[in-house]
N, C-alpha and C. Protein backbone atom coordinates (compact mmCIF):
# COMPACT_ATOMS: atom_id res chain seq x y z
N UNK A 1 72.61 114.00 106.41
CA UNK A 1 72.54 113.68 105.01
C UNK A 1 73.95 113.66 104.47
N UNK A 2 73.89 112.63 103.45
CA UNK A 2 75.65 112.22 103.37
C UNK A 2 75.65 112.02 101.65
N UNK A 3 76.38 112.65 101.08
CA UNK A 3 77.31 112.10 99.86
C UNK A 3 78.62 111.77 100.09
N UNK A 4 78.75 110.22 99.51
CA UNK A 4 79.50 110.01 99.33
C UNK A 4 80.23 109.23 97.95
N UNK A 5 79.90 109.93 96.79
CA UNK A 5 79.96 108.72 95.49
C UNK A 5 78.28 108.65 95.13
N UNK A 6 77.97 107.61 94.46
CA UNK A 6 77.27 106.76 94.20
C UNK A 6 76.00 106.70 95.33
N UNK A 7 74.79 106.97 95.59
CA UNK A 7 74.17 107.03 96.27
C UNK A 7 73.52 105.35 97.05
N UNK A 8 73.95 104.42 96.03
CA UNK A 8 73.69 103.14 96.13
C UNK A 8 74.73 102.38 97.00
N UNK A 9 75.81 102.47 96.92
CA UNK A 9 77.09 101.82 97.95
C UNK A 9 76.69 103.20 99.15
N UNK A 10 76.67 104.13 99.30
CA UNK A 10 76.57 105.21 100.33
C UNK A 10 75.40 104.24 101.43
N UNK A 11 73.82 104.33 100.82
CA UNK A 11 72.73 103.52 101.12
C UNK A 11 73.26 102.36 101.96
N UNK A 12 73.76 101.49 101.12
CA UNK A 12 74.14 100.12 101.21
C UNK A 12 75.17 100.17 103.04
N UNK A 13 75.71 101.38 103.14
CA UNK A 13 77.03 101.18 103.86
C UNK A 13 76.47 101.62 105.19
N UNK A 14 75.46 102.42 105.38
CA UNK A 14 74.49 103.35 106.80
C UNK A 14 73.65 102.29 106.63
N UNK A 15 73.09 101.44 105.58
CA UNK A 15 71.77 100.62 105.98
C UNK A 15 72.40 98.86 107.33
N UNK A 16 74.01 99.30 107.02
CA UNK A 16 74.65 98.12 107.98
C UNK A 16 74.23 99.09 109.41
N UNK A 17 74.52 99.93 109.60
CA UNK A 17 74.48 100.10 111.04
C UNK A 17 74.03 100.16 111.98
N UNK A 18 73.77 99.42 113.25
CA UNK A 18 73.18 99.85 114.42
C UNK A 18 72.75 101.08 114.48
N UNK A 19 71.24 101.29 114.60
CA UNK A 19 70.55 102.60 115.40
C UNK A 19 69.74 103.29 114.14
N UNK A 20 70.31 102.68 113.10
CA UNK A 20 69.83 103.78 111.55
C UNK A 20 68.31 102.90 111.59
N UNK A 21 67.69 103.77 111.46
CA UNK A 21 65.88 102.92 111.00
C UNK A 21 65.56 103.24 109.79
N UNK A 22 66.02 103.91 108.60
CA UNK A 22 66.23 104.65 107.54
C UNK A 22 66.86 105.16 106.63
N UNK A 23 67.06 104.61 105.52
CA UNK A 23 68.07 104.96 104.61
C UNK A 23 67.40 105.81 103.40
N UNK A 24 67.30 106.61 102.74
CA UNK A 24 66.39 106.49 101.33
C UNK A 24 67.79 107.96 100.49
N UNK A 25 67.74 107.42 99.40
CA UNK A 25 68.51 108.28 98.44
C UNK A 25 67.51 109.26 97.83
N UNK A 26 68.46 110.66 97.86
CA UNK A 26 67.81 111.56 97.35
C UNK A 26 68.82 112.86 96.57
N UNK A 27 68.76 113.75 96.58
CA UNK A 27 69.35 114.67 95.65
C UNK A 27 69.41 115.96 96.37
N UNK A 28 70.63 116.42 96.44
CA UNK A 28 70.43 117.51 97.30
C UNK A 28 71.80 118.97 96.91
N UNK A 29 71.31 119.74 96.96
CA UNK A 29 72.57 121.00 97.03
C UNK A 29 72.57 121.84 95.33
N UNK A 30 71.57 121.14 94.61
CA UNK A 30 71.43 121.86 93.21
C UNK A 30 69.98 122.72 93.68
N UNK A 31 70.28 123.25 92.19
CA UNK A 31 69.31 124.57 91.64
C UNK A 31 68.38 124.16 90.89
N UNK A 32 68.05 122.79 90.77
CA UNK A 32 66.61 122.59 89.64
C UNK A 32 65.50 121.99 90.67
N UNK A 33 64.73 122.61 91.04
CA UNK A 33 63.30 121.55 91.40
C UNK A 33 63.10 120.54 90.84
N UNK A 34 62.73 119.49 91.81
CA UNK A 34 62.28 117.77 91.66
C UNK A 34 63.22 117.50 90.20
N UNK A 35 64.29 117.20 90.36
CA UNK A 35 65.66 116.69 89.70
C UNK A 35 65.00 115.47 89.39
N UNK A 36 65.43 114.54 88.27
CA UNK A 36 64.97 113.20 87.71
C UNK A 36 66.32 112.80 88.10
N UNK A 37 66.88 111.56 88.25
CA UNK A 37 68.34 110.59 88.18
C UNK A 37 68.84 111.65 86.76
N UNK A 38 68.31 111.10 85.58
CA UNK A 38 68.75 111.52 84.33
C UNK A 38 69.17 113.47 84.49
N UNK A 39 68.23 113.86 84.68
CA UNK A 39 69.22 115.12 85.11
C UNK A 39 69.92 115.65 85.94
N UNK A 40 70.07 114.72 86.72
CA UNK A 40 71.12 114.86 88.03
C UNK A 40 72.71 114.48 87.20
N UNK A 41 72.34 113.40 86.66
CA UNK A 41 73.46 112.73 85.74
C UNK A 41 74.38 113.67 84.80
N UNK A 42 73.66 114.16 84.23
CA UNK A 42 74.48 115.20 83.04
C UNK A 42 75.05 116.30 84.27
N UNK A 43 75.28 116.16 85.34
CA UNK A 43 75.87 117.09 86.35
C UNK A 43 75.76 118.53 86.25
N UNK A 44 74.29 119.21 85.68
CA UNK A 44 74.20 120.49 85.04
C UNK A 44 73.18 120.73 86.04
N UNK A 45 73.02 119.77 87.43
CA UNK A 45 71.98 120.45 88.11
C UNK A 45 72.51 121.08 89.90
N UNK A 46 73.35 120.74 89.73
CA UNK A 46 74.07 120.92 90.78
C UNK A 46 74.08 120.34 91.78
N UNK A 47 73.04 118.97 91.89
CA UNK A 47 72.76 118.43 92.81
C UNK A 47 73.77 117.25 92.87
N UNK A 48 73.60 116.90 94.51
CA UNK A 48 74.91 115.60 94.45
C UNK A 48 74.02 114.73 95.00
N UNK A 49 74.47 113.49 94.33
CA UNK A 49 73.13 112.28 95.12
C UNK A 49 73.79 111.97 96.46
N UNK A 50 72.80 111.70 97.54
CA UNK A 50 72.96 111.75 98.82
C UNK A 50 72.00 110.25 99.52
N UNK A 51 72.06 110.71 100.75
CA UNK A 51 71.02 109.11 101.70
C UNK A 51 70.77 110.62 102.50
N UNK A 52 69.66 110.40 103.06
CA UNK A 52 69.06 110.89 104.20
C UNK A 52 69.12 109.87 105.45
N UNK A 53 69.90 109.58 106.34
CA UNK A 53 70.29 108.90 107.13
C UNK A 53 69.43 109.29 108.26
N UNK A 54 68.17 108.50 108.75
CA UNK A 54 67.28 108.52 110.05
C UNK A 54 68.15 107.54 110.77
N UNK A 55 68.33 108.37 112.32
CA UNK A 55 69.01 107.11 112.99
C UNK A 55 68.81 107.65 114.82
N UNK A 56 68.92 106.74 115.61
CA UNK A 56 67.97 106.68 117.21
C UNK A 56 69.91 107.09 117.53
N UNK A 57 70.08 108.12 118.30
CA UNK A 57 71.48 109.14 118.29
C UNK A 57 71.54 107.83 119.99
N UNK A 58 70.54 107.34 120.68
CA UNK A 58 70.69 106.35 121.82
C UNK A 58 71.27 105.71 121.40
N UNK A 59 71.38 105.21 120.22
CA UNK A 59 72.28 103.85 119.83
C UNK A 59 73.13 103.64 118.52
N UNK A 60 73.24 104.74 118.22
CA UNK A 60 74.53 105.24 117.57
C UNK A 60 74.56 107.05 117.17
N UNK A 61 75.79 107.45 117.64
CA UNK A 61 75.97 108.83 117.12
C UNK A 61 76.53 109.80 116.51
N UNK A 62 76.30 110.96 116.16
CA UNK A 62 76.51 111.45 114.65
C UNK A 62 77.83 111.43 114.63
N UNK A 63 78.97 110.99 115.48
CA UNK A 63 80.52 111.05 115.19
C UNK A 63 80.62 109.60 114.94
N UNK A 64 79.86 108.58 115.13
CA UNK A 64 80.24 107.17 114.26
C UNK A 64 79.19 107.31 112.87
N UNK A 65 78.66 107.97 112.94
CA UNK A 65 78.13 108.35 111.35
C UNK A 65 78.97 108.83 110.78
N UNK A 66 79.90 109.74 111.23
CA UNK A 66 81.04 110.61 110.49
C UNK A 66 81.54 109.64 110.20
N UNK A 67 82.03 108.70 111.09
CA UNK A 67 83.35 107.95 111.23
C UNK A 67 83.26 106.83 109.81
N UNK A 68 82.14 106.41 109.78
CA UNK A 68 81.78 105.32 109.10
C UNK A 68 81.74 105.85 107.32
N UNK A 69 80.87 106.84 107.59
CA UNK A 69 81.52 107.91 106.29
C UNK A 69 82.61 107.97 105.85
N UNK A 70 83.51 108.71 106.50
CA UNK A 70 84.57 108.78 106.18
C UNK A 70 85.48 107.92 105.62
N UNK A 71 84.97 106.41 106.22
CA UNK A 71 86.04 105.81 106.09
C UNK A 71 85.44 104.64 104.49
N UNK A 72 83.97 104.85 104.24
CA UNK A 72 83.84 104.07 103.49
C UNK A 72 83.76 104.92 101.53
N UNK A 73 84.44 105.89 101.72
CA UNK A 73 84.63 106.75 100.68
C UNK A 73 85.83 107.50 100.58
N UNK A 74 86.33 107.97 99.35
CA UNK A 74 87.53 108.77 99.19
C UNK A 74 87.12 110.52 99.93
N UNK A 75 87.43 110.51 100.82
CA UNK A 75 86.59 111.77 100.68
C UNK A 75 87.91 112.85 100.21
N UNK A 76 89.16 112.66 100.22
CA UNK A 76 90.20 113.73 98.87
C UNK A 76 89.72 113.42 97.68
N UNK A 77 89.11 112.92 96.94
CA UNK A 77 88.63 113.15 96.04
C UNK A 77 87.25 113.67 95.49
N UNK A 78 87.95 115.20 94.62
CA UNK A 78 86.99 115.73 94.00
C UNK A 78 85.99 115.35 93.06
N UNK A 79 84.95 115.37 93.22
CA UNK A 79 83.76 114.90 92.29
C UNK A 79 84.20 113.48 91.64
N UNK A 80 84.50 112.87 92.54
CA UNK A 80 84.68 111.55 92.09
C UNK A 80 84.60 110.40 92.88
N UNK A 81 83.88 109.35 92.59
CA UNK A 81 84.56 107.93 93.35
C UNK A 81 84.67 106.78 92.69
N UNK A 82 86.33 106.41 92.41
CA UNK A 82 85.91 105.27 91.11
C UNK A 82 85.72 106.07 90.12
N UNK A 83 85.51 105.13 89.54
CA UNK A 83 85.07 105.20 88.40
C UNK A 83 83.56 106.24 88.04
N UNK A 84 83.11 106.13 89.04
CA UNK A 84 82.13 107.65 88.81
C UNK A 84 82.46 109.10 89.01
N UNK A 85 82.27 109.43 87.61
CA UNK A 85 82.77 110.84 88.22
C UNK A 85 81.86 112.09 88.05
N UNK A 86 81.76 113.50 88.24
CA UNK A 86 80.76 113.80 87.94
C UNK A 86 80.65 115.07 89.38
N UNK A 87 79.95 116.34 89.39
CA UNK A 87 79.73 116.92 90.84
C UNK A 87 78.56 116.17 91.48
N UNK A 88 77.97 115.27 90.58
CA UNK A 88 76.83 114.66 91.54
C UNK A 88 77.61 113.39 92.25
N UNK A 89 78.89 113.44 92.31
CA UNK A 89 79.78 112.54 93.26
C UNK A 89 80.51 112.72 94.23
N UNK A 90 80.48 114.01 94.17
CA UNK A 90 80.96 114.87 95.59
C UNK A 90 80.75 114.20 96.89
N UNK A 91 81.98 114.20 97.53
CA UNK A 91 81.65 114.01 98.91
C UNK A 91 81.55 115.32 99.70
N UNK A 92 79.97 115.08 100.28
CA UNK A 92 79.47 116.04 100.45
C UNK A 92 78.65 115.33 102.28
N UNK A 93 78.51 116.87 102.84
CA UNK A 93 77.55 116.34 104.13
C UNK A 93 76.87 117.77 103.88
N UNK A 94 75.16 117.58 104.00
CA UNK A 94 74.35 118.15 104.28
C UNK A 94 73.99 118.37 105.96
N UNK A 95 73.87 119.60 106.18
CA UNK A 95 73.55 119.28 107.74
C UNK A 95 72.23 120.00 107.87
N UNK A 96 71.40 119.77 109.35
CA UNK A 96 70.19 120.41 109.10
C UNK A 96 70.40 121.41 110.99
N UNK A 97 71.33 121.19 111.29
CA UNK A 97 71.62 122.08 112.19
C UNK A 97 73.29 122.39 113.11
N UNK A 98 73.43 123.38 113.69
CA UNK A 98 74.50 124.21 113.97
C UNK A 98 75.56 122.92 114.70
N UNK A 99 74.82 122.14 115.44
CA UNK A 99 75.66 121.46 116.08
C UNK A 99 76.20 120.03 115.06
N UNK A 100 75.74 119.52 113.73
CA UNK A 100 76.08 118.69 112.92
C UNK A 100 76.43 119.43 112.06
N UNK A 101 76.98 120.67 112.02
CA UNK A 101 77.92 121.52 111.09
C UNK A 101 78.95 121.85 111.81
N UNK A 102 79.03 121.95 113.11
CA UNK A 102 80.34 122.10 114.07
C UNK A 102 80.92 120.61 113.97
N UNK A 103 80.87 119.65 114.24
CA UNK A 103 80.92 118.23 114.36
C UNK A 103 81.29 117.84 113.40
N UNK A 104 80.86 118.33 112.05
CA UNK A 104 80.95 117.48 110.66
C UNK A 104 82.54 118.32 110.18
N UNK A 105 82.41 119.98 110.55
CA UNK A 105 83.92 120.58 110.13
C UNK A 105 85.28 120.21 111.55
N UNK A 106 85.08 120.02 112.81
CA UNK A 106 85.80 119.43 113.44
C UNK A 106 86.64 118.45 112.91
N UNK A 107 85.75 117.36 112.66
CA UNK A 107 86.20 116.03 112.31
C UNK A 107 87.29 116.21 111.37
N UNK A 108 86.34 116.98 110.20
CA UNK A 108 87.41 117.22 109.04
C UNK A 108 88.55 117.84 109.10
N UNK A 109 88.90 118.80 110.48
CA UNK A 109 90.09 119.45 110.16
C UNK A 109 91.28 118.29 111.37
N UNK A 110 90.57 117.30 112.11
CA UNK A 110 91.18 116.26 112.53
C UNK A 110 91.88 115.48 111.97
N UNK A 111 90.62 115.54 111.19
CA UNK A 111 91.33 114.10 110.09
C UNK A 111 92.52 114.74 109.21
N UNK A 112 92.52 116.23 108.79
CA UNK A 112 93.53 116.96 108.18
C UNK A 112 94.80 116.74 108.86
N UNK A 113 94.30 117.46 110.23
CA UNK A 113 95.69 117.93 111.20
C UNK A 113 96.25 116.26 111.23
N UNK A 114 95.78 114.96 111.53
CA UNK A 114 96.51 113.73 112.03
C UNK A 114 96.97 112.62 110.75
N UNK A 115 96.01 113.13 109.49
CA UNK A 115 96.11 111.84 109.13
C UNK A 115 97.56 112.08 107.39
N UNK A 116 98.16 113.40 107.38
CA UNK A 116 99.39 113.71 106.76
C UNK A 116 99.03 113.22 105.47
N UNK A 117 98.06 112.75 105.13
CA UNK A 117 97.99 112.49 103.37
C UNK A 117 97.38 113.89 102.98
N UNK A 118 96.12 113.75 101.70
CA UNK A 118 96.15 114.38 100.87
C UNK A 118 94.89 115.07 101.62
N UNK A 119 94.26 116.31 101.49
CA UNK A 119 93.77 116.91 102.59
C UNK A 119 91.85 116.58 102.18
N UNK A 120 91.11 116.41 102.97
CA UNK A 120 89.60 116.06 102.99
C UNK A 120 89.13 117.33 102.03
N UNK A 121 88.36 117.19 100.78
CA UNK A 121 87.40 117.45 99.97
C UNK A 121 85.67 118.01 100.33
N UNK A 122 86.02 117.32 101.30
CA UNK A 122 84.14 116.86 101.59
C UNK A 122 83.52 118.67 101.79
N UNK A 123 82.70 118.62 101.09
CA UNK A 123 81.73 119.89 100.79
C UNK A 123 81.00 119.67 102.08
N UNK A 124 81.12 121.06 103.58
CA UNK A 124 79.61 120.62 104.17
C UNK A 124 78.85 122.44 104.37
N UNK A 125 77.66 121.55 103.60
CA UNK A 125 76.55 123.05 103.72
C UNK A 125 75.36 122.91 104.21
N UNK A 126 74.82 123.74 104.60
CA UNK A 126 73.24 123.53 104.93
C UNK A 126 72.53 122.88 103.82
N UNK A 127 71.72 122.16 104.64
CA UNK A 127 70.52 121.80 103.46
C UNK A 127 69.39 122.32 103.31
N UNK A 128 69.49 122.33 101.96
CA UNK A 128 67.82 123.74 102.16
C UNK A 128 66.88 122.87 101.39
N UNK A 129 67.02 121.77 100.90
CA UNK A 129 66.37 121.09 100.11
C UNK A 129 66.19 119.48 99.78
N UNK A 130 66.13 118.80 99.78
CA UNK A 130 66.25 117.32 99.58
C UNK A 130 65.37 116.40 98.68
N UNK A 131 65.43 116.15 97.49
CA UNK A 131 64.14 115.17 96.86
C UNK A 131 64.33 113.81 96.49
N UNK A 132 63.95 113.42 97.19
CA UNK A 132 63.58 111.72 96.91
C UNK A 132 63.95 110.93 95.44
N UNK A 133 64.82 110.46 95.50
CA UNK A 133 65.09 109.82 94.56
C UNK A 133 63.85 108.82 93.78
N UNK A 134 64.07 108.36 92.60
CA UNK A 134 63.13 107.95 92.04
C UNK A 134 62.86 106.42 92.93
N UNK A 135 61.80 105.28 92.98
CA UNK A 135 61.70 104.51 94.06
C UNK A 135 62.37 103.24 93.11
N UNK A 136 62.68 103.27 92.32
CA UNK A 136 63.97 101.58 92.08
C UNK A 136 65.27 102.12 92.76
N UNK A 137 66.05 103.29 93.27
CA UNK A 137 67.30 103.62 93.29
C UNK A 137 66.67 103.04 95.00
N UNK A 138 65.97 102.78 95.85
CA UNK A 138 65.72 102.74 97.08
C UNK A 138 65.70 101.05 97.00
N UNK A 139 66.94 101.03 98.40
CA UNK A 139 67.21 99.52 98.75
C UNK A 139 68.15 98.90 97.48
N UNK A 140 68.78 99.59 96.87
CA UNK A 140 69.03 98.92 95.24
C UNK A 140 69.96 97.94 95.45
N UNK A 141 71.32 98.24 96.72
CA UNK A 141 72.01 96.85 96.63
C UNK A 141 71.28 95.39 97.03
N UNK A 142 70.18 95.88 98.01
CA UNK A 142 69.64 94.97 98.80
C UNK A 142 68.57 93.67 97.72
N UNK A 143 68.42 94.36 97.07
CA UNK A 143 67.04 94.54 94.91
C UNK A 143 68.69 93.76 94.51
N UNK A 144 69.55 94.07 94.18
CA UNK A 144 70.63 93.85 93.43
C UNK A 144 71.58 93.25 93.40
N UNK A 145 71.93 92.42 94.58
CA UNK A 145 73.04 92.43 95.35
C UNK A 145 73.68 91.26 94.45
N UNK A 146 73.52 90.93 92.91
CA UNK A 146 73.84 89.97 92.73
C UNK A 146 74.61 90.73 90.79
N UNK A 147 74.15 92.16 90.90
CA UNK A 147 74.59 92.91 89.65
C UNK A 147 76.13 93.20 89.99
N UNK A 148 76.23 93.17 88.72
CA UNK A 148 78.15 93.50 88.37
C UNK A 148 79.06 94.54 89.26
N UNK A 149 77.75 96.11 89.23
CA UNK A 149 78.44 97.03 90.30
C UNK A 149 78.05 96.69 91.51
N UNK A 150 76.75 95.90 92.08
CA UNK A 150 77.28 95.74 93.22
C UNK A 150 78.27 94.59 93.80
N UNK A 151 78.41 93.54 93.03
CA UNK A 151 79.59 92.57 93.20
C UNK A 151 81.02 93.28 93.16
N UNK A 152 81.31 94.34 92.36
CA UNK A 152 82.52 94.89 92.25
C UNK A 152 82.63 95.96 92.49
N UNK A 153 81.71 97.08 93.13
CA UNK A 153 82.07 98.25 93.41
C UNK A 153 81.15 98.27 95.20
N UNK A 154 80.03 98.01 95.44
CA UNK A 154 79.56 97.92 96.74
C UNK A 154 80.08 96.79 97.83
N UNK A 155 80.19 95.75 97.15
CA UNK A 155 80.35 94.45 98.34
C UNK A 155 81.97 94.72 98.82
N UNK A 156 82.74 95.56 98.04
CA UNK A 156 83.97 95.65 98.92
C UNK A 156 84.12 96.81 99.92
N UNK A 157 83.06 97.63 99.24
CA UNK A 157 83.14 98.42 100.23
C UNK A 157 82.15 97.79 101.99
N UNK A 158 81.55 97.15 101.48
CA UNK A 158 80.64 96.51 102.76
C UNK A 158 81.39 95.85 103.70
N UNK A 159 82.48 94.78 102.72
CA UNK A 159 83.47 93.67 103.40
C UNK A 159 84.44 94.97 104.39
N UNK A 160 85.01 96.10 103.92
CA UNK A 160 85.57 97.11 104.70
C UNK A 160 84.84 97.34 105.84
N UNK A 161 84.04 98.04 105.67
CA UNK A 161 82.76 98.21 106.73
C UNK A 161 82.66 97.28 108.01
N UNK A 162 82.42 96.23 107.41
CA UNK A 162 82.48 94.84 108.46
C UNK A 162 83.44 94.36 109.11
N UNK A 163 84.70 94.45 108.37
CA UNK A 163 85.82 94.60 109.05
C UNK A 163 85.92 95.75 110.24
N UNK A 164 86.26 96.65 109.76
CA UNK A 164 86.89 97.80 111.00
C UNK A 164 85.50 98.14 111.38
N UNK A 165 84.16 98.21 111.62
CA UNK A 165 83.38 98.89 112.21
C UNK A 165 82.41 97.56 113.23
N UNK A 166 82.86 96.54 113.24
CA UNK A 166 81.90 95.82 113.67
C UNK A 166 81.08 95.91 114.67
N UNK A 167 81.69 96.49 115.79
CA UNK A 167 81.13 97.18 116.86
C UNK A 167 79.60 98.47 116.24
N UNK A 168 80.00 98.85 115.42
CA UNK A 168 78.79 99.73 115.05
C UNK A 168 77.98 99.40 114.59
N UNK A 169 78.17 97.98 114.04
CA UNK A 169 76.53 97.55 113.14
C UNK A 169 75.68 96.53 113.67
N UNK A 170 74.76 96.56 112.95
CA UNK A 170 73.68 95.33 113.48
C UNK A 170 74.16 93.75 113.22
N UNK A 171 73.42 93.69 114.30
CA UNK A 171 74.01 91.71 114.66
C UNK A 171 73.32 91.32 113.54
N UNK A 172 73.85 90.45 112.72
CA UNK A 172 73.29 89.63 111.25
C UNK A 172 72.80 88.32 112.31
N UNK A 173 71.54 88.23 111.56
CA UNK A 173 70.89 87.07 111.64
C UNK A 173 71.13 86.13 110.96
């Protein structure tokens, strides 16, 4: 489970890849039961919007999930991406076991030790909880792909994606 920003470009960016059978946005790491969008929003719930990423580990695995993460979000930046800002923008990884919490803090202190900029942000905690986003936020660039934020805030991040990851995603028909 991944925050990264905006739960809609996050969606949009794992729904490119080889092996994922599953994308769906949901809310995760706050203190209010069954969170609405609207109170996730006023950032008083503690929750950060997220994807629950289902994916076959045969044909892609959780270190090109990292990888792809990583690279399609700020992850030095605190509670923010863009122009959204907010703790429900946290880049954040939920994990649901010991070995995708070893893996997920590795990476991060890699990417620290090699990459000499500004040092990785990304929150990773257990997940004790997860709720389903409301059902228009599901598939929304795919519903959308023709609205203002996704023309100017998702499709560049996709065109990135497609560039440096091509090897990881699904063959377009």
């Amino acid at each position: 489970m991944f925050g990264g920003g905006c739960f809609w470009c996050t969606e949009a960016v794992f729904n490119l890849m080889k092996g994922v059978s599953e994308v769906y946005p949901g809310y995760a790491g706050g203190t209010v039961p069954n969170p609405t969008y609207e109170q996730v929003c006023t950032g008083d719930t503690g929750h950060a919007e997220v994807v629950v990423v289902e994916y076959d580990p045969t044909q892609v695995s959780y270190t090109d999930l990292l990888t792809v993460f990583f690279a399609s979000h700020n992850p030095t930046e605190k509670n923010r991406q863009g122009a959204d800002v907010g703790t429900q923008y946290r880049s954040s990884i939920f994990y649901t076991n010991e070995s995708q919490k070893e893996e997920a803090l590795a990476y991060i202190e890699e990417i620290n030790a090699t990459s000499g900029g500004k040092p990785i942000v990304t929150e990773v905690e257990p997940l004790t909880e997860v709720y389903k986003a409301e059902s228009y936020h599901k598939d929304y660039y795919t519903n959308h792909s023709t609205a203002g934020y996704c023309q100017l805030v998702i499709e560049p991040k996709l065109e990135k994606v497609r560039e440096r990851f091509g090897e990881l995603l699904k063959t377009q028909s």
